[in-house]
C-alpha atoms as a PDB file:
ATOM      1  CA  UNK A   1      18.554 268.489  96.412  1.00  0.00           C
ATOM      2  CA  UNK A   2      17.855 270.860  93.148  1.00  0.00           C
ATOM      3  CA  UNK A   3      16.980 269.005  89.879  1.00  0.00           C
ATOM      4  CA  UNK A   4      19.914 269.021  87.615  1.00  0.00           C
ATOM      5  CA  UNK A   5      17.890 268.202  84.325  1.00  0.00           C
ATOM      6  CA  UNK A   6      16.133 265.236  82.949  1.00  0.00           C
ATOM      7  CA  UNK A   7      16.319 261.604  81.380  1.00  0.00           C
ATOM      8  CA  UNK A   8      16.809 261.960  77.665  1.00  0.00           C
ATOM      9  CA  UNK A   9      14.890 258.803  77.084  1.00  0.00           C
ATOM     10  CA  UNK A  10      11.962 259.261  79.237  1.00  0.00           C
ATOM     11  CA  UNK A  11      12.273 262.665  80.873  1.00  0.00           C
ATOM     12  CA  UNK A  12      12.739 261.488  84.096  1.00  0.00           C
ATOM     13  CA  UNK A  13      13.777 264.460  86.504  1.00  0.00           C
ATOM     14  CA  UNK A  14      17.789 263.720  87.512  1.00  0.00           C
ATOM     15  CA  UNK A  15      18.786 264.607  90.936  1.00  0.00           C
ATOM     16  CA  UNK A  16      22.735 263.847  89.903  1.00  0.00           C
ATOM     17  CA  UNK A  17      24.608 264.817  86.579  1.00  0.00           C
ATOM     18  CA  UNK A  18      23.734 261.772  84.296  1.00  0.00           C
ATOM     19  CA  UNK A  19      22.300 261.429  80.883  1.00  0.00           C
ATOM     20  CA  UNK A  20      19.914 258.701  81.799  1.00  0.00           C
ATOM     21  CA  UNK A  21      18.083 257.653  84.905  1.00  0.00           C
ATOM     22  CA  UNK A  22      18.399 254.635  86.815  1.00  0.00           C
ATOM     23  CA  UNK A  23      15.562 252.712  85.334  1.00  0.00           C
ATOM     24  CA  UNK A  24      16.766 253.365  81.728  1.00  0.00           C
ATOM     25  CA  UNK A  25      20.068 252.763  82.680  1.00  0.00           C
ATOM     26  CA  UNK A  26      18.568 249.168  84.370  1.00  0.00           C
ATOM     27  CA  UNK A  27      16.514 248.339  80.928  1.00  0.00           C
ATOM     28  CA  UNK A  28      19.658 249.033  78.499  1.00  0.00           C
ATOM     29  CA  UNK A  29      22.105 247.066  80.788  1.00  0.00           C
ATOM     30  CA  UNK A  30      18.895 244.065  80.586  1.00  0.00           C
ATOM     31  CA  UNK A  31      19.065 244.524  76.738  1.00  0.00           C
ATOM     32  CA  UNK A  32      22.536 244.239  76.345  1.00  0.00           C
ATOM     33  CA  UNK A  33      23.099 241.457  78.532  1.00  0.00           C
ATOM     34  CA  UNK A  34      20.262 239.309  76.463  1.00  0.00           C
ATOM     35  CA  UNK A  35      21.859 240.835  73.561  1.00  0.00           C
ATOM     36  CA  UNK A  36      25.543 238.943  74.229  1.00  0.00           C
ATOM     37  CA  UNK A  37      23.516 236.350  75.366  1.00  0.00           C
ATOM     38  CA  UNK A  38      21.974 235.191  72.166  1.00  0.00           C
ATOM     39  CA  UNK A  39      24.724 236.191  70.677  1.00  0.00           C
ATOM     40  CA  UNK A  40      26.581 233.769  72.369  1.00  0.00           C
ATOM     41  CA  UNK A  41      23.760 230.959  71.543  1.00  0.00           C
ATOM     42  CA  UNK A  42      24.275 231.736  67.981  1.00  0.00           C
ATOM     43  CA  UNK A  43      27.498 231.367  67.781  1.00  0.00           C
ATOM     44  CA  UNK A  44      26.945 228.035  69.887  1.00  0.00           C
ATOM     45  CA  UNK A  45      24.392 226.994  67.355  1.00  0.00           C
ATOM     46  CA  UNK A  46      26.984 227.417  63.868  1.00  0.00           C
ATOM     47  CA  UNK A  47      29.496 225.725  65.834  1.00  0.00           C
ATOM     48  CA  UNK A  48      27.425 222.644  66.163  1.00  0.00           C
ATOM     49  CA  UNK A  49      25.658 223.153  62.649  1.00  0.00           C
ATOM     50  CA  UNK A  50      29.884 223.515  60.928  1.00  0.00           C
ATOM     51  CA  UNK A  51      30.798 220.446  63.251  1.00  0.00           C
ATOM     52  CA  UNK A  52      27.488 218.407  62.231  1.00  0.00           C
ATOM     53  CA  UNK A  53      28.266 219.344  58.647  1.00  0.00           C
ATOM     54  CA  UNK A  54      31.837 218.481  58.585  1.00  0.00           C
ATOM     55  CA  UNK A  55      30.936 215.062  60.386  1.00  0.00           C
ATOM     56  CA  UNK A  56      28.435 214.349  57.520  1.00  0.00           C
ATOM     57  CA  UNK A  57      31.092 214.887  54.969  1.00  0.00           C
ATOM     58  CA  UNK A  58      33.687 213.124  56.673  1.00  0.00           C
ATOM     59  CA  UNK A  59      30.745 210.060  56.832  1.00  0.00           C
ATOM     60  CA  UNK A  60      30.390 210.731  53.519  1.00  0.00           C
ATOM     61  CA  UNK A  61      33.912 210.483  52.345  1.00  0.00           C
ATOM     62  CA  UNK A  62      34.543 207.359  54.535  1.00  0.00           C
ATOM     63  CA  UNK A  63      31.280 205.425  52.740  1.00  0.00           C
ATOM     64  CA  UNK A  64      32.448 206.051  49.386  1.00  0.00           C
ATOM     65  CA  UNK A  65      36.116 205.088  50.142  1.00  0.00           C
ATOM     66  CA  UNK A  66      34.867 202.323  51.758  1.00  0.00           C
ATOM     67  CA  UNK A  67      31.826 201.467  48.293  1.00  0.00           C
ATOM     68  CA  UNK A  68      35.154 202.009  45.991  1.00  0.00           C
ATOM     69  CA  UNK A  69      37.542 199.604  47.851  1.00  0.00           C
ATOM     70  CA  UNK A  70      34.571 196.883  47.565  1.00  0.00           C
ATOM     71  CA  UNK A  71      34.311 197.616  44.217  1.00  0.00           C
ATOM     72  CA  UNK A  72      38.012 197.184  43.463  1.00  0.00           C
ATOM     73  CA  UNK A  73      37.695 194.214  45.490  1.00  0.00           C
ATOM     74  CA  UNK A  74      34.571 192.700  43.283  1.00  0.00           C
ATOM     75  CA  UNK A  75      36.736 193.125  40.801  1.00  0.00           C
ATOM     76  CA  UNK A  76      39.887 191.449  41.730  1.00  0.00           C
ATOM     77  CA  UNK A  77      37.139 188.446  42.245  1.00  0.00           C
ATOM     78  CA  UNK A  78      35.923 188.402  39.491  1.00  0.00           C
ATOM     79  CA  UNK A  79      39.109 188.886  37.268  1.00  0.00           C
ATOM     80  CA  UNK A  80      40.470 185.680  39.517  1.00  0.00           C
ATOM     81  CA  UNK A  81      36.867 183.378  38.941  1.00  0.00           C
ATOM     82  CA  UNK A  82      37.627 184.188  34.785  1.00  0.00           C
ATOM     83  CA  UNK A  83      40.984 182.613  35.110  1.00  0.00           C
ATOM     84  CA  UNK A  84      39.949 180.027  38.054  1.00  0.00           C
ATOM     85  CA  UNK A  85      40.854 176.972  35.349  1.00  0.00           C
ATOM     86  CA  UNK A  86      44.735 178.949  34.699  1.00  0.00           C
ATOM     87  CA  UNK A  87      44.994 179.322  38.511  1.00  0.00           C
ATOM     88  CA  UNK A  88      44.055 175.997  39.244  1.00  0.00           C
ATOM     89  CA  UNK A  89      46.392 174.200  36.719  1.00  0.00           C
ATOM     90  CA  UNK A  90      49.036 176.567  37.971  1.00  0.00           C
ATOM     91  CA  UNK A  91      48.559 175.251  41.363  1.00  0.00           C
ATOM     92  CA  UNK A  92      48.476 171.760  40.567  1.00  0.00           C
ATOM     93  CA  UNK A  93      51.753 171.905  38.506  1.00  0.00           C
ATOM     94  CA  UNK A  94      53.685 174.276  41.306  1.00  0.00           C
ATOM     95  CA  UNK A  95      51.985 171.353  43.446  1.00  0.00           C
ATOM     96  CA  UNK A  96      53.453 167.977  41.438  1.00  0.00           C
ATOM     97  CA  UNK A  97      56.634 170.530  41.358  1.00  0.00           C
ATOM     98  CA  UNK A  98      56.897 170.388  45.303  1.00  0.00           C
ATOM     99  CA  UNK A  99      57.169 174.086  45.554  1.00  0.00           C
ATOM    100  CA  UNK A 100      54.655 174.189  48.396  1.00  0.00           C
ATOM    101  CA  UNK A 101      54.743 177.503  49.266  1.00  0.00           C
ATOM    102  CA  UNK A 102      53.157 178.931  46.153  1.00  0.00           C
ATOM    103  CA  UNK A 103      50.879 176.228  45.979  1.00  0.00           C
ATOM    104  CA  UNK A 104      49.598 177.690  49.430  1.00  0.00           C
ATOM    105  CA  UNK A 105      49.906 180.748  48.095  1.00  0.00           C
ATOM    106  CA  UNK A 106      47.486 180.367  45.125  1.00  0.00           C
ATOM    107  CA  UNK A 107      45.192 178.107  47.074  1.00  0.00           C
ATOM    108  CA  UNK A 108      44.748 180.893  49.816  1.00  0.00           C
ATOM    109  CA  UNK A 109      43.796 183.138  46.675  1.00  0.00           C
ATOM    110  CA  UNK A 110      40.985 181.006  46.232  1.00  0.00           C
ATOM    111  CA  UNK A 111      40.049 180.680  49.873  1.00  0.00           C
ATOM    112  CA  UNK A 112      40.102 184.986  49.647  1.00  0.00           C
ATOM    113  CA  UNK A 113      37.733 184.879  46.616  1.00  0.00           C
ATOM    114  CA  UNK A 114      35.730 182.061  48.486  1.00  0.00           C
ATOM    115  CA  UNK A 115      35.956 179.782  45.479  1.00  0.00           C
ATOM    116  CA  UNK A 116      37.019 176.953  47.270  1.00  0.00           C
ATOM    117  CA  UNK A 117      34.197 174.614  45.815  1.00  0.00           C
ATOM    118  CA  UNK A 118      35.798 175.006  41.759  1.00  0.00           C
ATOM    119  CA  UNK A 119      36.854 171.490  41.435  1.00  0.00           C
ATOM    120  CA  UNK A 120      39.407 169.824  44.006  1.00  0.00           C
ATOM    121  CA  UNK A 121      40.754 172.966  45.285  1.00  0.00           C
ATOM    122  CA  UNK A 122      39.487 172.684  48.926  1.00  0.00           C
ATOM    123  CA  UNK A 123      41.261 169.302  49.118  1.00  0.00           C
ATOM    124  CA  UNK A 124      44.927 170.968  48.718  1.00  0.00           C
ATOM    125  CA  UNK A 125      44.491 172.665  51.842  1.00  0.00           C
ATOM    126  CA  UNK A 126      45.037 169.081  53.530  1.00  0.00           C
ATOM    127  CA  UNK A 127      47.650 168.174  50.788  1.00  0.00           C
ATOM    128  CA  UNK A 128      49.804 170.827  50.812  1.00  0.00           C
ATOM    129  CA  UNK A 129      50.295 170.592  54.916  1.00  0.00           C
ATOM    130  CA  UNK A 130      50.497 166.953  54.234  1.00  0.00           C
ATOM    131  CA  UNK A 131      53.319 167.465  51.960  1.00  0.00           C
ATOM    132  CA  UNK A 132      55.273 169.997  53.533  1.00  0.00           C
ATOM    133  CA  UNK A 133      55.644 167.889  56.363  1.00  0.00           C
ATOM    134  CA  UNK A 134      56.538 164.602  54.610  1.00  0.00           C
ATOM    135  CA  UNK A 135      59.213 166.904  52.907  1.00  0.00           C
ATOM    136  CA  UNK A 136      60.232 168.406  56.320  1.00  0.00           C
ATOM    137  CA  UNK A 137      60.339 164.689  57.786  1.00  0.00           C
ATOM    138  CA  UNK A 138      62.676 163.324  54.641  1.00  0.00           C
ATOM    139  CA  UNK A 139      65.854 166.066  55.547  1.00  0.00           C
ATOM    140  CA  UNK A 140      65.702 165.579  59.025  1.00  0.00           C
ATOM    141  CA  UNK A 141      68.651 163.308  59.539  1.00  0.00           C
ATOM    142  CA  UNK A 142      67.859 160.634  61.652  1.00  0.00           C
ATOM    143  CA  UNK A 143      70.103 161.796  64.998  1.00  0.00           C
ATOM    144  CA  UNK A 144      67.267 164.305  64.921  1.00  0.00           C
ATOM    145  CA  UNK A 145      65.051 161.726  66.062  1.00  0.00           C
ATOM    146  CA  UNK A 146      63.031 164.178  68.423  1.00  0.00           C
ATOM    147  CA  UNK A 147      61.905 166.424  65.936  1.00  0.00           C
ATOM    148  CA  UNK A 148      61.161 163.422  63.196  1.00  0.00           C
ATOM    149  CA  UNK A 149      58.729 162.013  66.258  1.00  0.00           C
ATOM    150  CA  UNK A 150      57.105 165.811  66.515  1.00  0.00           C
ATOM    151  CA  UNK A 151      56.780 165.604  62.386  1.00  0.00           C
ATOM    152  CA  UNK A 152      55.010 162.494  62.302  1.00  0.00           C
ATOM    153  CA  UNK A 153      52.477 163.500  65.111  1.00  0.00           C
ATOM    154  CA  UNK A 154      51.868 166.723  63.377  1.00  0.00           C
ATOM    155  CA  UNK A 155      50.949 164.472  60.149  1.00  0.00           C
ATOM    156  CA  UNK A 156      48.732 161.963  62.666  1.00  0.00           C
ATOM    157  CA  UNK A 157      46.721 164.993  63.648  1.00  0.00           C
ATOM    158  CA  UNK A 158      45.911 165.951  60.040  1.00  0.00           C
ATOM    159  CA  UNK A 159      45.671 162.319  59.187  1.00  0.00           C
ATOM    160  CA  UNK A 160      44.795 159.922  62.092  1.00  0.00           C
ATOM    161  CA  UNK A 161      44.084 157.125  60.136  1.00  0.00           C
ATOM    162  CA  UNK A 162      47.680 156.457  58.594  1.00  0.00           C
ATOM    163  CA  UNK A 163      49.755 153.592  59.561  1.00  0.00           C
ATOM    164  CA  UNK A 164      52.786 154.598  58.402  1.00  0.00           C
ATOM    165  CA  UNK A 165      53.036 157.690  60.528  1.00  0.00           C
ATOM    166  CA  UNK A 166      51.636 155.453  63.414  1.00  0.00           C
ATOM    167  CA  UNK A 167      54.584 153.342  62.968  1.00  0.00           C
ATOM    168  CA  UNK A 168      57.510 156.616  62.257  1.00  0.00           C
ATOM    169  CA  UNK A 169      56.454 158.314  65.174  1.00  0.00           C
ATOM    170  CA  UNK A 170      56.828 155.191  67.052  1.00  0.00           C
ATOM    171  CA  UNK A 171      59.893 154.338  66.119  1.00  0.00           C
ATOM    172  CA  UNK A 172      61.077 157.373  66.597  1.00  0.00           C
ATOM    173  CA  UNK A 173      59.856 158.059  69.560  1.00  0.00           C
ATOM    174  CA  UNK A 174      62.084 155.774  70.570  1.00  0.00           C
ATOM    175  CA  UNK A 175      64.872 156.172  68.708  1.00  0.00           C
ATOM    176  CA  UNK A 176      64.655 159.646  70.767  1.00  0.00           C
ATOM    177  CA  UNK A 177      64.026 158.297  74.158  1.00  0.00           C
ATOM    178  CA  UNK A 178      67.666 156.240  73.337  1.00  0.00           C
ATOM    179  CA  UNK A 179      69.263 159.452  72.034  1.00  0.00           C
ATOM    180  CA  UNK A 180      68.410 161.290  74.834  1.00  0.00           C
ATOM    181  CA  UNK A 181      69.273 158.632  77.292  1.00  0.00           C
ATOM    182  CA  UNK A 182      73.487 158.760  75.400  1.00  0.00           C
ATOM    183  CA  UNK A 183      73.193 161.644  75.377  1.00  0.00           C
ATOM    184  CA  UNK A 184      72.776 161.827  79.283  1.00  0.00           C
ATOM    185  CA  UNK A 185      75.512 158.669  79.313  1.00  0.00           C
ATOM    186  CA  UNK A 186      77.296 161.066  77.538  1.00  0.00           C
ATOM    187  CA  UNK A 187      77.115 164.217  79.289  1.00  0.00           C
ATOM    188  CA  UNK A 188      77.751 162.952  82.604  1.00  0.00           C
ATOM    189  CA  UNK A 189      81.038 161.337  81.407  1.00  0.00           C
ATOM    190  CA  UNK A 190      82.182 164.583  80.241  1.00  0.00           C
ATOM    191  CA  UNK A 191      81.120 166.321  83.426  1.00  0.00           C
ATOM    192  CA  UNK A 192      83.319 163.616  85.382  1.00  0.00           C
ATOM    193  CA  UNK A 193      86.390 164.135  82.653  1.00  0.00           C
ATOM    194  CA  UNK A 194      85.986 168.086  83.646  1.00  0.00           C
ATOM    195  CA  UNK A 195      86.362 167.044  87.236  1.00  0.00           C
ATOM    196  CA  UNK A 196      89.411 164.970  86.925  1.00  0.00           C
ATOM    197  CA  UNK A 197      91.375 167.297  84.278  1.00  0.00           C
ATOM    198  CA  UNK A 198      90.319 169.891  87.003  1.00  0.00           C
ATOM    199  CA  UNK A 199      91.028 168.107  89.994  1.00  0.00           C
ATOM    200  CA  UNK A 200      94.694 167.177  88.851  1.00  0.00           C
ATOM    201  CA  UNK A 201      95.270 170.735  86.673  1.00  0.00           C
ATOM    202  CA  UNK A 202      93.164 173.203  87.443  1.00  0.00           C
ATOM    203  CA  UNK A 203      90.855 174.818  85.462  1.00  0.00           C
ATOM    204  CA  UNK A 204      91.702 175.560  81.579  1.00  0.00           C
ATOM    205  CA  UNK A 205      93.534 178.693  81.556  1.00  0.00           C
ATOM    206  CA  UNK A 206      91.328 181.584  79.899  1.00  0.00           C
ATOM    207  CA  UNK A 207      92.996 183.638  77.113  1.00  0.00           C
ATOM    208  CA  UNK A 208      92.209 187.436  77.820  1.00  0.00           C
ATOM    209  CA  UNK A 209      89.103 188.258  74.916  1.00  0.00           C
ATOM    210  CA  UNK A 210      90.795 191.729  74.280  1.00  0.00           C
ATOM    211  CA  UNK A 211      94.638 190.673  73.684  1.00  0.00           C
ATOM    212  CA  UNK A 212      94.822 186.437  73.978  1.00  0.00           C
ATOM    213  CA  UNK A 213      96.717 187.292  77.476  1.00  0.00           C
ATOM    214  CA  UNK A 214      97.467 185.029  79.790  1.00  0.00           C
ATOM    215  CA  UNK A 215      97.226 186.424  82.565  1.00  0.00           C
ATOM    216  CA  UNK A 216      98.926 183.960  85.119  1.00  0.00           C
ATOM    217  CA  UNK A 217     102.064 183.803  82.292  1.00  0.00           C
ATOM    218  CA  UNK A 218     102.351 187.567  82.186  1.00  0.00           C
ATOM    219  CA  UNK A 219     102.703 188.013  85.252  1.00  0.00           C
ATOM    220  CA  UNK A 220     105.213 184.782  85.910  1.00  0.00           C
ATOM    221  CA  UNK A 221     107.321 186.316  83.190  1.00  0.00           C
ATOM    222  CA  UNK A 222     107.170 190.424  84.397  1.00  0.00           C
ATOM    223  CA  UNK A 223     108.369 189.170  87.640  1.00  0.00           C
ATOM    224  CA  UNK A 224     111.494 187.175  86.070  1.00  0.00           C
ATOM    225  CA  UNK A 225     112.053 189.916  83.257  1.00  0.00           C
ATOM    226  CA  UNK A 226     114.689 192.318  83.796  1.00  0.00           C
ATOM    227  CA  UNK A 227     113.130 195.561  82.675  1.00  0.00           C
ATOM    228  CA  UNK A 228     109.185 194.126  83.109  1.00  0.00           C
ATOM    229  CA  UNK A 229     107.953 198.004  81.405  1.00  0.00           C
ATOM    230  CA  UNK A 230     110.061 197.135  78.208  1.00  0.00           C
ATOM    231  CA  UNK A 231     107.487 193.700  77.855  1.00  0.00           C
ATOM    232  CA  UNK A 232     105.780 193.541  74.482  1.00  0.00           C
ATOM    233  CA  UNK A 233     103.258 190.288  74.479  1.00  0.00           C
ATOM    234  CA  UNK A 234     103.023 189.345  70.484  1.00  0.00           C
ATOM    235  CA  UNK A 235     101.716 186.080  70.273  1.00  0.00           C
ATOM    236  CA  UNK A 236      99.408 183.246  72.717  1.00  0.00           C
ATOM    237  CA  UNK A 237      98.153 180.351  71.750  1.00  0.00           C
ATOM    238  CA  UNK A 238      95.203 178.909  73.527  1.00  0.00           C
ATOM    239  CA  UNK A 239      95.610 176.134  76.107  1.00  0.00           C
ATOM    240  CA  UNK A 240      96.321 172.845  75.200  1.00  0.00           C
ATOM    241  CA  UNK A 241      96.248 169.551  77.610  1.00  0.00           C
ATOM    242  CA  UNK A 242      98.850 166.914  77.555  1.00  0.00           C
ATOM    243  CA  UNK A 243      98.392 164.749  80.234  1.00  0.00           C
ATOM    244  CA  UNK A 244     100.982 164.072  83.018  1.00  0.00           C
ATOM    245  CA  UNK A 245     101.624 167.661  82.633  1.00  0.00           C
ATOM    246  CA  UNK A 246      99.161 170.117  82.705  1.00  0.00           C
ATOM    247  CA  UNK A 247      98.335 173.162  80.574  1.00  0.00           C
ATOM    248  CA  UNK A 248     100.522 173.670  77.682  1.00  0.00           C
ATOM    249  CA  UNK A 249     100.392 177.806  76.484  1.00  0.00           C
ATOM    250  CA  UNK A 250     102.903 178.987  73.786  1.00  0.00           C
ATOM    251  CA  UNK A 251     103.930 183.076  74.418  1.00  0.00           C
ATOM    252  CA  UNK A 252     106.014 185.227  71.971  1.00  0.00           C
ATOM    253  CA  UNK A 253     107.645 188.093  74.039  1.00  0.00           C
ATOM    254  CA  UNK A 254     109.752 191.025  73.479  1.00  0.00           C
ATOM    255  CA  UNK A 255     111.596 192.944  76.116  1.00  0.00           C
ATOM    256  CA  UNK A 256     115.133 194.336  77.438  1.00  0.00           C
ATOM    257  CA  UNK A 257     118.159 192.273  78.098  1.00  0.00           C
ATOM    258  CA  UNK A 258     120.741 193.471  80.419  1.00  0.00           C
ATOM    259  CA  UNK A 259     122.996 194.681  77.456  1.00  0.00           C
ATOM    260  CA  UNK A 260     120.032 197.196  77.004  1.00  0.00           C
ATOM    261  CA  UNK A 261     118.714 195.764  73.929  1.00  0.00           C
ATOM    262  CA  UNK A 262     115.622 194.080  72.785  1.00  0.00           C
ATOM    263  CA  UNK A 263     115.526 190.530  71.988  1.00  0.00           C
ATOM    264  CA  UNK A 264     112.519 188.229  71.335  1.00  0.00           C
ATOM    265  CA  UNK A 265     111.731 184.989  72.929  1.00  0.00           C
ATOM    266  CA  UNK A 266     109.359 182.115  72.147  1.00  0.00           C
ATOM    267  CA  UNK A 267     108.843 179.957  75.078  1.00  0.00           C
ATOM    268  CA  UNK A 268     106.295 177.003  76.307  1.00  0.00           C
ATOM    269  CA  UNK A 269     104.604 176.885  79.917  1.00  0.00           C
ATOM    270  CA  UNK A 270     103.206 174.348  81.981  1.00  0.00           C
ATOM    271  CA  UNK A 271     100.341 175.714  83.832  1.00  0.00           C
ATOM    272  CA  UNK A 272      98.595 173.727  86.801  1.00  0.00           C
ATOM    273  CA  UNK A 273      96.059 175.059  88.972  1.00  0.00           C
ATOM    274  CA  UNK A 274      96.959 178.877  87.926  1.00  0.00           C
ATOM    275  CA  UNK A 275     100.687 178.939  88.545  1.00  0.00           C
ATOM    276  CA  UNK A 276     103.703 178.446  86.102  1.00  0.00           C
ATOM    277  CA  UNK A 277     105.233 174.975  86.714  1.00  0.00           C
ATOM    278  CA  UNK A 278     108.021 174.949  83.667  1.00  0.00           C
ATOM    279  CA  UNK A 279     109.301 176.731  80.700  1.00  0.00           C
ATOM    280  CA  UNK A 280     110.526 175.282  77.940  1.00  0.00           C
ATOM    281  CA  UNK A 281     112.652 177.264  74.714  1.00  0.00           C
ATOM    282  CA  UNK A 282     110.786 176.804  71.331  1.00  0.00           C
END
């Protein structure tokens, strides 16, 4: 095969039309691809340089939030230890004025600025609880015997020394073993009333939540009335027991007569076990 002409880079004889031969052509494709590879690394290398830079800031930023909240916070301290002897007679008086919440309040101030040791102060931690229970344990009334006893063993834990709480939450422990124990008396009387109003009546009749319907009444009187769609229910009263006779239910009604015109009624039932047993005019 004749020559065709030569390698313009390192005149190379070429065999085919080209401009370059194939070792050229193999060095510049070797140059280009280190080329776009360091290019690449480069690029790799200011990425990690912008993100260890922004990090640093960011570090930076959080520190000196962090230096200026403890300042502000040395501060506060310090403003609070100038006016410890205000604070504290403000928490004794809010104290000897049984407002125990801000007594707590001001005494957890100095707990914060861990200035506990000025004076008394770390003693009101144990008053105050002290206190609010006492006060807890006067307005309990004493059918509340159960949570008086819990009161005064609260109080035992904080001080376990005390007679006098010794001898409340005995005595009310008791008091609420004996209230509980009527209470049971109690229940179980009730439960045996339910079964003999049930047994001999039925259950208590339930007024509909949406209209006070009865329903067992409605439908004793829209199978008596003469034109049952003309019914308007106005008025139901809720069930009422009188013994010997069952459920008493007063109903207000409006409907057709047979002249064709509407008159209104007020009548009393007797219910017993679901069903109608009398009417009475009111």
């Amino acid at each position: 095969m004749a020559a065709v002409g030569r390698c313009k880079k390192c005149g190379a004889i070429l065999k085919a039309e080209s401009k370059l031969c194939k070792t050229c052509i193999a060095k510049g494709f070797s140059k280009t691809v280190i080329a776009i590879s360091v290019s690449i690394l480069l690029i790799a290398l200011a990425s990690v340089a912008i993100d260890g830079l922004r990090d640093h800031f960011e570090k930076r930023r959080v520190e000196k939030k962090s230096q200026e909240i403890a300042r502000k916070a040395e501060m506060e301290r310090q403003d609070f230890i100038k006016d410890a002897e205000r604070n504290y007679q403000e928490m004794i008086s809010l104290y000897r004025n049984e407002k125990y919440n801000q007594t707590r309040y001001l005494y957890d101030q100095f707990k914060k600025y861990d200035y506990l040791e000025y004076k008394d102060v770390r003693d009101y931690e144990k008053k105050i609880a002290i206190s609010k229970l006492e006060f807890k344990a006067s307005y309990l009334r004493e059918s509340e015997a159960a949570k008086k006893y819990k009161t005064y063993l609260e109080l035992l834990k904080i001080d376990p020394e005390n007679k006098q709480y010794t001898n409340k939450a005995f005595y009310y422990k008791n008091l609420s073993d004996e209230q509980e124990r009527l209470e049971r008396i109690t229940a179980e009387r009730k439960k045996r009333e339910i079964a003999r109003i049930e047994n001999l009546y039925g259950e208590k009749p339930k007024n509909s939540a949406w209209d006070g319907t009865v329903y067992c009444i409605e439908r004793y009187i829209e199978s008596i009335a003469k034109d049952p769609d003309s019914l308007v229910f106005e008025k139901w009263s809720g069930p009422e027991l009188v013994e010997k006779e069952g459920w008493i239910v007063l109903c207000q009604f409006r409907g057709k007569n047979g002249f064709g015109g509407y008159t209104r009624e007020t009548k009393m039932f007797t219910i017993r076990h679901g069903n109608v047993m009398s009417i009475k005019d009111i």
